[in-house]
Protein backbone atom coordinates (compact mmCIF):
# COMPACT_ATOMS: atom_id res chain seq x y z
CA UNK A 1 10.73 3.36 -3.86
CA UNK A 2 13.98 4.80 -5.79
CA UNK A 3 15.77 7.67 -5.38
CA UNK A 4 14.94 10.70 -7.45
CA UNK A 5 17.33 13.71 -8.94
CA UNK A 6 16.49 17.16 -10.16
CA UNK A 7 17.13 16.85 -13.91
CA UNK A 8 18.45 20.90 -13.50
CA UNK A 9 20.45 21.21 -10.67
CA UNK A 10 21.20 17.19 -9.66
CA UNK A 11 19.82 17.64 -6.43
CA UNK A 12 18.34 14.68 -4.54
CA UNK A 13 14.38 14.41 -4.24
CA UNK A 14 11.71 12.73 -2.28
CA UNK A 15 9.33 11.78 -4.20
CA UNK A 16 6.65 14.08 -2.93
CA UNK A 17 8.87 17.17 -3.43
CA UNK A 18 7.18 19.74 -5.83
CA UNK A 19 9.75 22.13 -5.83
CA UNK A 20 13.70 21.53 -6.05
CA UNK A 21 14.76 24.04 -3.21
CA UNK A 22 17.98 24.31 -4.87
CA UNK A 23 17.44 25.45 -7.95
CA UNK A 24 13.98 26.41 -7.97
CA UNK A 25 12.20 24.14 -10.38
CA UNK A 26 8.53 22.88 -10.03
CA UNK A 27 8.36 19.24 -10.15
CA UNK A 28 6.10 16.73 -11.39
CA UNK A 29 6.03 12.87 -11.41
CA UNK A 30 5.07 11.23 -14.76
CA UNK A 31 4.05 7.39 -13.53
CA UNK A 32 4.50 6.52 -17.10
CA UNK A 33 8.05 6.99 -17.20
CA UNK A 34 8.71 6.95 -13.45
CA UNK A 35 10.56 9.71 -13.41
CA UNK A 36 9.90 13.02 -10.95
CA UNK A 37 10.88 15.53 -13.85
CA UNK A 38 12.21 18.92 -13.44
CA UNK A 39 9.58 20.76 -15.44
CA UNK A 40 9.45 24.67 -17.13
CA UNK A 41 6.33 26.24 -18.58
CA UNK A 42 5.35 25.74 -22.14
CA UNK A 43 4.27 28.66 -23.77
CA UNK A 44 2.17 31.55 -21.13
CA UNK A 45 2.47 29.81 -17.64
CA UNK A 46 -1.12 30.54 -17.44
CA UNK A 47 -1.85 28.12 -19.74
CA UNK A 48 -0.96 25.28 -16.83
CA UNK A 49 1.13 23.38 -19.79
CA UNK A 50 4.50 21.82 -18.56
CA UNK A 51 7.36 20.38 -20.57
CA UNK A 52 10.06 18.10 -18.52
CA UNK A 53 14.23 19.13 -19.00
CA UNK A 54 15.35 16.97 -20.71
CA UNK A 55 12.07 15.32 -22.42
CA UNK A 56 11.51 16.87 -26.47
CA UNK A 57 8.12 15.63 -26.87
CA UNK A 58 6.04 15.27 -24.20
CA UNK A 59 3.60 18.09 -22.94
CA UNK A 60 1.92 17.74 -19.46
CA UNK A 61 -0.35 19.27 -16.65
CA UNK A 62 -0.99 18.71 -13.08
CA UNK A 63 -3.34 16.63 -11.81
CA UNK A 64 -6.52 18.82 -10.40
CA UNK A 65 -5.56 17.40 -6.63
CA UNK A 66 -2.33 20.21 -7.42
CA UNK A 67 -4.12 23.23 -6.47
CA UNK A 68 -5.07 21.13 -3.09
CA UNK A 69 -1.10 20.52 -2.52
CA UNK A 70 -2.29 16.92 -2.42
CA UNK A 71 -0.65 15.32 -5.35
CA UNK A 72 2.36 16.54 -7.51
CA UNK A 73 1.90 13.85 -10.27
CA UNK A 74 1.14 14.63 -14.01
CA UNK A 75 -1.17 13.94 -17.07
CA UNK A 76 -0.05 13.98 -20.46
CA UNK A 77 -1.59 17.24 -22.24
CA UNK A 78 -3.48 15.34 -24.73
CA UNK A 79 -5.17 13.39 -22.09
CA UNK A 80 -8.75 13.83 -21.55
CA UNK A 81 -9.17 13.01 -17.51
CA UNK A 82 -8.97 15.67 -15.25
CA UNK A 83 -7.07 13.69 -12.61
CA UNK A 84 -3.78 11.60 -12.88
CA UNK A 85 -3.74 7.65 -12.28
CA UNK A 86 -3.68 7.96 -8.75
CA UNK A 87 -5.99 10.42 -8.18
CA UNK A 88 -8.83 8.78 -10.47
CA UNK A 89 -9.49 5.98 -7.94
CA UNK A 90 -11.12 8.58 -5.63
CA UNK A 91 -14.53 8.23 -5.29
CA UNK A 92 -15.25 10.25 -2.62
CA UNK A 93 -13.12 12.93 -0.45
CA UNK A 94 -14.13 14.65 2.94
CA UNK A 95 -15.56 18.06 2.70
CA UNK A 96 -12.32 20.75 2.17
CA UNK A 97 -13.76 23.82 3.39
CA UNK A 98 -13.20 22.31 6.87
CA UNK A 99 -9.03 22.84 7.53
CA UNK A 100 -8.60 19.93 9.29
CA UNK A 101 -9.99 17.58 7.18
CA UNK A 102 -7.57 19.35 4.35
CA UNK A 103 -4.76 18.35 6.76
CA UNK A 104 -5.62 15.32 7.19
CA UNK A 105 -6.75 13.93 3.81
CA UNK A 106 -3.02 15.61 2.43
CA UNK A 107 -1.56 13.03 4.92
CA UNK A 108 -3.58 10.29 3.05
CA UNK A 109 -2.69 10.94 -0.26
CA UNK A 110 0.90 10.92 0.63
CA UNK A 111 0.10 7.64 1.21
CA UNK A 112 -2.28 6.96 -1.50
CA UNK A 113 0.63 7.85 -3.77
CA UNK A 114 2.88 5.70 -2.53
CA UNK A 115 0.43 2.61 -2.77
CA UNK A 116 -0.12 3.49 -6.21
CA UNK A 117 3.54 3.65 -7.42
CA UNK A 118 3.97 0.25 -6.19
CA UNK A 119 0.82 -1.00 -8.38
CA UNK A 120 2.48 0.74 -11.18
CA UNK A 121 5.96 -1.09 -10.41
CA UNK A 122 4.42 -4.78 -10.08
CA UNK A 123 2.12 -4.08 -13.02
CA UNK A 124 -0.83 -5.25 -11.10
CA UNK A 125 -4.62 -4.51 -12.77
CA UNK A 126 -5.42 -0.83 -12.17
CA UNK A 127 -8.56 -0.52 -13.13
CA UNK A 128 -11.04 2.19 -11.41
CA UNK A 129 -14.69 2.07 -11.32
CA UNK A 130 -15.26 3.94 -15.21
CA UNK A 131 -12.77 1.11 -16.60
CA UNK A 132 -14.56 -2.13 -15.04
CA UNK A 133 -17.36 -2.61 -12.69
CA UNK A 134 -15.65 -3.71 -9.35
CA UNK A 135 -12.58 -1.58 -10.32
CA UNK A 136 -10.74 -0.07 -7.16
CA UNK A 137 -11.71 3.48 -5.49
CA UNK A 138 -11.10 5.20 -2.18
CA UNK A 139 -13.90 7.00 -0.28
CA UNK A 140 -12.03 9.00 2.70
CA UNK A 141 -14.58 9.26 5.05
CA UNK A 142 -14.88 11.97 7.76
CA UNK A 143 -16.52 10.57 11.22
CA UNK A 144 -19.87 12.82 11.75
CA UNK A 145 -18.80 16.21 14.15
CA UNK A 146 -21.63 15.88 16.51
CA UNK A 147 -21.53 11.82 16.99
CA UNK A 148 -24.99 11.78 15.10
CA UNK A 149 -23.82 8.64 12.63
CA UNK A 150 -21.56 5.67 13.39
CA UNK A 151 -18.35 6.09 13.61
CA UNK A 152 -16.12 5.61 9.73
CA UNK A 153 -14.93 2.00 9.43
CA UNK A 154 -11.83 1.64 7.44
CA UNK A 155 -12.22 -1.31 4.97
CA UNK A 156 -12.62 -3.07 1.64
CA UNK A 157 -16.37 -3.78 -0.26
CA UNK A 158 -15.89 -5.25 -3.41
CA UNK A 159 -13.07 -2.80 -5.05
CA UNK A 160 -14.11 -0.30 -2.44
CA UNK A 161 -11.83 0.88 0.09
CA UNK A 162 -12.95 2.91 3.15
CA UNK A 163 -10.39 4.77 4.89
CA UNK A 164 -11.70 6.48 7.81
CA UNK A 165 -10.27 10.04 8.03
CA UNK A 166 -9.05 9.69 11.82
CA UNK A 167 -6.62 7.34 10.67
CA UNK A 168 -4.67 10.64 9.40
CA UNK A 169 -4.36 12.29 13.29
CA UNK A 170 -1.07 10.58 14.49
CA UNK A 171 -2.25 10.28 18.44
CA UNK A 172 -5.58 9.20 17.85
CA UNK A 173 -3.54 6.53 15.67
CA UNK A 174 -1.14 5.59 17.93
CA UNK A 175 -4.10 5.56 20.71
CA UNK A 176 -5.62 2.72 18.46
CA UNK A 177 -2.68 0.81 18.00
CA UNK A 178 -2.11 0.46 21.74
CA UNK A 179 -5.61 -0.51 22.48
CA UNK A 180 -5.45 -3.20 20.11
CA UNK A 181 -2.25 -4.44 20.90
CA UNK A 182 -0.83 -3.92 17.23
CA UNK A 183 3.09 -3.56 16.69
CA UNK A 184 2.33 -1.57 13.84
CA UNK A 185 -0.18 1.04 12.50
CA UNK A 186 0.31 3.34 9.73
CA UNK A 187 -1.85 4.92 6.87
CA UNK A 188 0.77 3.14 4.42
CA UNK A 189 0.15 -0.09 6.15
CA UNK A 190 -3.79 0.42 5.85
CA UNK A 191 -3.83 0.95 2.17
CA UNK A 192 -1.49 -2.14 1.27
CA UNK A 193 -3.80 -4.02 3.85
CA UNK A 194 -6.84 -2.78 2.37
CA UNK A 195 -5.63 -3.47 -1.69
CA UNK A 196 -4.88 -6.85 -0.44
CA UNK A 197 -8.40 -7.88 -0.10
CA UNK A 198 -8.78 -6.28 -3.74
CA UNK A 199 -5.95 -8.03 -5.92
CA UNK A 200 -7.20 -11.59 -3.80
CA UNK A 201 -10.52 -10.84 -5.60
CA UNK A 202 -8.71 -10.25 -8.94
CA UNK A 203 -6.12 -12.42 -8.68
CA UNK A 204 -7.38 -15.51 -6.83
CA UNK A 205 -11.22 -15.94 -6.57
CA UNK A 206 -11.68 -13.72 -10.36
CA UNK A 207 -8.58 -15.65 -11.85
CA UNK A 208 -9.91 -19.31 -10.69
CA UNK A 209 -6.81 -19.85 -8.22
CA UNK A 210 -8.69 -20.51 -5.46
CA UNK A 211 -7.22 -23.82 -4.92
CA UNK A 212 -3.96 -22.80 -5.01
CA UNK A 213 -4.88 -20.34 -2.34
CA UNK A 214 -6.57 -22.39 -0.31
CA UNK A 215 -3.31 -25.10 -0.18
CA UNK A 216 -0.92 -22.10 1.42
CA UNK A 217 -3.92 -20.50 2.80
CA UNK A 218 -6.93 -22.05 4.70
CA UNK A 219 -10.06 -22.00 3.53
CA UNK A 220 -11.77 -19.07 3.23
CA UNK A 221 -15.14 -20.39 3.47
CA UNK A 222 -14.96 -20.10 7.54
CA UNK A 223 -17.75 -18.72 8.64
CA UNK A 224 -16.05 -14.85 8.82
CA UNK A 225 -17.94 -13.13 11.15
CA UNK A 226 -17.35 -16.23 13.31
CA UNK A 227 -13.52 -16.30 13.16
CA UNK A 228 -13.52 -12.77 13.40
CA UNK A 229 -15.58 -13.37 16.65
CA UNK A 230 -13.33 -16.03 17.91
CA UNK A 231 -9.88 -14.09 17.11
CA UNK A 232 -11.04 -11.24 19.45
CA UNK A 233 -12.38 -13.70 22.17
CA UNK A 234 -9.44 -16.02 22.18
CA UNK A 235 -7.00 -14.00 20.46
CA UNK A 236 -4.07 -15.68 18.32
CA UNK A 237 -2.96 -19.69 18.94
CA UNK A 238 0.65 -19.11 21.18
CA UNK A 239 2.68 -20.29 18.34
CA UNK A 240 1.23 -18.08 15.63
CA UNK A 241 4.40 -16.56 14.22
CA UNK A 242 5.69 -19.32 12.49
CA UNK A 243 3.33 -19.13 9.90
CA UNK A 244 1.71 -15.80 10.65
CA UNK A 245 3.38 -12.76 9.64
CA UNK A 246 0.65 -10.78 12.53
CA UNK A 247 -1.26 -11.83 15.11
CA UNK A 248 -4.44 -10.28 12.82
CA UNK A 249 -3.47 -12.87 10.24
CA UNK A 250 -4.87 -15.55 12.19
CA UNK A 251 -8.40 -14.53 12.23
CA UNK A 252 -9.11 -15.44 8.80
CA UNK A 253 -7.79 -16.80 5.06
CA UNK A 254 -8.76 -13.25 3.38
CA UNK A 255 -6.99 -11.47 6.25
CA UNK A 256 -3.85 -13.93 6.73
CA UNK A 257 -4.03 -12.96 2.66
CA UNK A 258 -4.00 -8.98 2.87
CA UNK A 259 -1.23 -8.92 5.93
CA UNK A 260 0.97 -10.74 3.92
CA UNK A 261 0.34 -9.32 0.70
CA UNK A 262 1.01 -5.91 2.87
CA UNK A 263 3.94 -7.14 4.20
CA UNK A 264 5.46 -8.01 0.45
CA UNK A 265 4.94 -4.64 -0.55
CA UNK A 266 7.06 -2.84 2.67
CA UNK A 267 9.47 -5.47 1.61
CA UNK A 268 9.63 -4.54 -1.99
CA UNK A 269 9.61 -0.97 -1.92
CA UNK A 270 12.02 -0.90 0.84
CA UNK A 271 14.85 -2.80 -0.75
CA UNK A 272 14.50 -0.34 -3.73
CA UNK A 273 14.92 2.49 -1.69
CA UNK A 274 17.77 0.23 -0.01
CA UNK A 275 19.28 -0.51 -3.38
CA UNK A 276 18.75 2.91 -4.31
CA UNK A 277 21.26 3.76 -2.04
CA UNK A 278 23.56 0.83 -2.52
CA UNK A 279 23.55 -0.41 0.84
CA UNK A 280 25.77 -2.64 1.92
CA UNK A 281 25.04 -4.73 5.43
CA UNK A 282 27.69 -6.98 6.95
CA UNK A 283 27.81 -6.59 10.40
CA UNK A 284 31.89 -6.68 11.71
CA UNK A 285 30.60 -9.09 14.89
CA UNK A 286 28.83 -11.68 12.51
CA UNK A 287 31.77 -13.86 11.72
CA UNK A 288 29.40 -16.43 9.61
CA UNK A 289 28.39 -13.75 6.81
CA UNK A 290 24.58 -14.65 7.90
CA UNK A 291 23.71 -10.93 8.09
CA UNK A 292 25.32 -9.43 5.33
CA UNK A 293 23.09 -8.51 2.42
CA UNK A 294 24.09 -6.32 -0.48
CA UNK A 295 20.48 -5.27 -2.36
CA UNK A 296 22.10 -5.70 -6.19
CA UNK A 297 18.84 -6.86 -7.58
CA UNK A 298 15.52 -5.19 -8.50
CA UNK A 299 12.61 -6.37 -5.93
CA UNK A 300 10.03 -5.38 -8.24
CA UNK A 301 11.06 -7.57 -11.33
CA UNK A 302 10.41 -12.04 -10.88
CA UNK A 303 13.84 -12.62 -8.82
CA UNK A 304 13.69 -15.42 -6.38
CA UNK A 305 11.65 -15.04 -3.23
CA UNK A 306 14.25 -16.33 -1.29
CA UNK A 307 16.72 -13.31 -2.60
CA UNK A 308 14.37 -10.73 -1.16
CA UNK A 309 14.50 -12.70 2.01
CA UNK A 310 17.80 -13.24 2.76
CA UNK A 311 18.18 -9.52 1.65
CA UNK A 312 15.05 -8.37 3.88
CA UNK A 313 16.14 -10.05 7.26
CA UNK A 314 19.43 -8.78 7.66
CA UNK A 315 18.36 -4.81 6.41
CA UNK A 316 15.54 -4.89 8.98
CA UNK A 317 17.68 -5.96 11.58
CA UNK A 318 20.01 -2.78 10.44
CA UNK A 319 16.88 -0.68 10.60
CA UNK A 320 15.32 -1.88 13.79
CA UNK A 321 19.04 -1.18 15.51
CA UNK A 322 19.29 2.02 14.10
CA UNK A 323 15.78 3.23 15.45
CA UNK A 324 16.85 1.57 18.90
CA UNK A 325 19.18 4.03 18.97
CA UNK A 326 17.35 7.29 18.83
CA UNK A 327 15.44 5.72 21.04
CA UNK A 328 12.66 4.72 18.67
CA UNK A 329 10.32 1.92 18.27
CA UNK A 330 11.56 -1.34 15.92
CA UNK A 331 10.76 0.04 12.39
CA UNK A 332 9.82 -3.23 11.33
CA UNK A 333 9.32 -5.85 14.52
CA UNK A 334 7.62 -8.79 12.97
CA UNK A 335 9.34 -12.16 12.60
CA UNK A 336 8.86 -13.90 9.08
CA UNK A 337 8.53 -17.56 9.98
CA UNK A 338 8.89 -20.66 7.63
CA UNK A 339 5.14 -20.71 6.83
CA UNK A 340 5.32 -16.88 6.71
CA UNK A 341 8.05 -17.09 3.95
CA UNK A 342 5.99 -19.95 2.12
CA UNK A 343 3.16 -17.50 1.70
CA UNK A 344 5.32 -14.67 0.68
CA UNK A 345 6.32 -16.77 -1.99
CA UNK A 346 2.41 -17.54 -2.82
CA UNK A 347 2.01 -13.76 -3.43
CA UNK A 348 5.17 -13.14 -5.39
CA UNK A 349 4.46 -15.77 -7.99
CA UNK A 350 0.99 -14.59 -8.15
CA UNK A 351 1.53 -11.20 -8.86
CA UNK A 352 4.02 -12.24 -11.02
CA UNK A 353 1.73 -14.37 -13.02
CA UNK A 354 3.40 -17.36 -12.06
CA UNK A 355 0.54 -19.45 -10.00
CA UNK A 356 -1.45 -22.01 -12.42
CA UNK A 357 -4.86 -21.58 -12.66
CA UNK A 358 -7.16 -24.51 -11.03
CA UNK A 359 -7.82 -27.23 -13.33
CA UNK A 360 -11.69 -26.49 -13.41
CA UNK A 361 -12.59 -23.40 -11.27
CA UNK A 362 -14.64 -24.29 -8.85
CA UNK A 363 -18.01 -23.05 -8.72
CA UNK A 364 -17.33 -21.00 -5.12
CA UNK A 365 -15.15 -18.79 -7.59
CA UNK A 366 -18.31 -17.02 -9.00
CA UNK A 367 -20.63 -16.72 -6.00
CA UNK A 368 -21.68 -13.38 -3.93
CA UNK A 369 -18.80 -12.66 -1.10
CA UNK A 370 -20.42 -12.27 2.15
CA UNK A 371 -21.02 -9.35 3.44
CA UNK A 372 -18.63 -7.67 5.99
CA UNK A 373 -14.83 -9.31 4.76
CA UNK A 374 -12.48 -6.80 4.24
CA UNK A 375 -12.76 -5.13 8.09
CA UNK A 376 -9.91 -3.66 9.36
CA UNK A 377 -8.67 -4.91 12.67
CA UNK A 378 -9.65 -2.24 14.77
CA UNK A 379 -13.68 -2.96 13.99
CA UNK A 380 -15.62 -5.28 16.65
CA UNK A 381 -16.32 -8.66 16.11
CA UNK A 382 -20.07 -7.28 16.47
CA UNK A 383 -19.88 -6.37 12.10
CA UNK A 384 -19.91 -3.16 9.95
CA UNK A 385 -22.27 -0.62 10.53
CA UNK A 386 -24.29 1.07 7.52
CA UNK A 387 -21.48 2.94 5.36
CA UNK A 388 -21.37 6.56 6.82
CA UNK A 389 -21.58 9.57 4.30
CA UNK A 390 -19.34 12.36 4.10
């Protein structure tokens, strides 16, 4: 993520800001330019038409999420959809009337938003379900008030990812995260969990790379349900975390895939926002110069993995101290191992159209993906219940 300025007043912005509170101006992020523009009305204010300071052309209104206060991004005046890029990939949202769910879903799109920048930045395949069948979508899924349908499983179906509306109430969160053990839980995390299991159908077993996958990888024709079965039995081999970036990633291929595809993205988009800020590590007790990293480069373009790495280890041991002392969890307490930097690679010269494609694809590439993959790790080994409805 990058640092934003007010293109009025200079003031630094986060980038879900709609309103500079020093000067007053509504806000609005155009993905296109990547820019979160300073904007005045064009023409009657009533018209909902918006022209950015400092742009002569272009002509733009809010996305239809706006009048929810879930999204401040904008589409270009001429264009025909009603919602912007990142609100198009919702399929289904919980019922609004009911305040709490309002709450919550806000939470989610926050989040959404975020994901969806860093599509945009990597200039992955963004298709939604009116551009391709199979194209990705969100259904935000409200558990049933009176316990009269399972409960909402949070997980990925083909281009369809099911986030379970709970995941938005921070204790009931955190209540999942200890039972399972996790070091981490986060909406964020979900979503570039979740997408992982969507660009390893687009990239890998839609692209005919399965073989390359497979070398880094495992084989992802294990029996899923199986493994999954096992993991929770057993749990993780004691020396996972040399090639494992999370316990989780040992259940299965498609999940060791999606953790560390999450992973890369917190990596990227934090040494932007690290960058952003020019900062400079070089701890005065590390005589060798082992720690210091100086984030000069931009994460989201083909540099070397390695860069980000050596960049990465030393800024999350700045960030982990730093939340140590106000007397806060690690903010990022996972060790990359050598296998866990091999596979980091795997994804960055994938996404960065830099894997070959398998010699012949093999016929596995085309076949019908079991039911069930995808599962987040908080559903049993027992499988996914029937989708529950809004």
């Amino acid at each position: 993520m990058r640092l934003f300025r007010c293109a009025a007043c200079d003031q630094l912005l986060y980038f879900e800001n709609r309103r500079c509170e020093k000067c007053g101006h509504d806000l609005g992020y155009i993905p296109e330019t990547n820019e979160l523009a300073a904007l005045e009305p064009e023409g009657d204010a009533q018209d909902g038409v918006w022209r950015a300071i400092g742009d002569t052309g272009g002509r733009y209104r809010f996305c239809a999420n706006a009048v929810h206060d879930a999204c401040n991004w904008l589409v270009p005046e001429q264009d025909s959809e009603e919602f912007c890029l990142a609100c198009r990939h919702n399929r289904t949202v919980p019922d609004l009337t009911l305040s709490d769910n309002l709450r919550k879903w806000r939470k989610v799109e926050v989040a959404k938003h975020r994901l969806i920048y860093s599509l945009i930045r990597l200039n992955l395949p963004l298709e939604n379900v009116q551009d391709r069948d199979g194209g990705l979508c969100f259904e935000f899924l409200a558990d049933a008030p009176d316990g009269s349908a399972p409960r909402v499983m949070t997980g990925h179906d083909e281009g369809l990812i099911t986030l379970a509306l709970v995941e938005a109430d921070d204790a009931e969160r955190e209540q999942r995260r200890n039972e399972l053990g996790e070091l981490y839980r986060t909406l964020l995390g979900h979503f570039r969990h979740e997408v992982g299991h969507y660009y390893w159908n687009r990239l890998v077993r839609d692209a005919g790379r399965l073989e390359a996958y497979r070398a880094v990888f495992g084989d992802e024709r294990e029996d899923y349900g199986e493994a999954l079965k096992a993991y929770y039995d057993a749990g993780p081999r004691p020396d996972w975390q040399s090639d494992f970036v999370s316990a989780y990633a040992t259940a299965h291929p498609w999940e060791d895939f999606a953790e560390t595809f999450k992973h890369y993205i917190h990596i990227v988009d934090t040494l932007e926002m690290a960058a952003a800020f020019g900062i400079h590590v070089q701890p005065a007790l590390d005589n060798t110069g082992n720690l210091e990293a100086e984030v000069n480069f931009n994460p989201y373009q083909a540099c070397p993995v390695q860069q980000m790495v050596d960049s990465w280890l030393p800024m999350s041991f700045a960030l982990n101290s730093l939340n140590r002392c106000l007397g806060m969890a690690d903010a990022y307490p996972f060790i990359l191992g050598p296998g866990v930097i091999e596979k980091l690679g795997f994804i960055h010269r994938l996404i960065h159209r830099q894997v070959e494609q398998d010699e012949v694809a093999p016929p596995e590439a085309v076949e019908e993906i079991p039911p069930g993959r995808g599962i987040n790790e908080e559903d049993a080994p027992e499988g996914r219940p029937e989708a529950a409805v809004a």
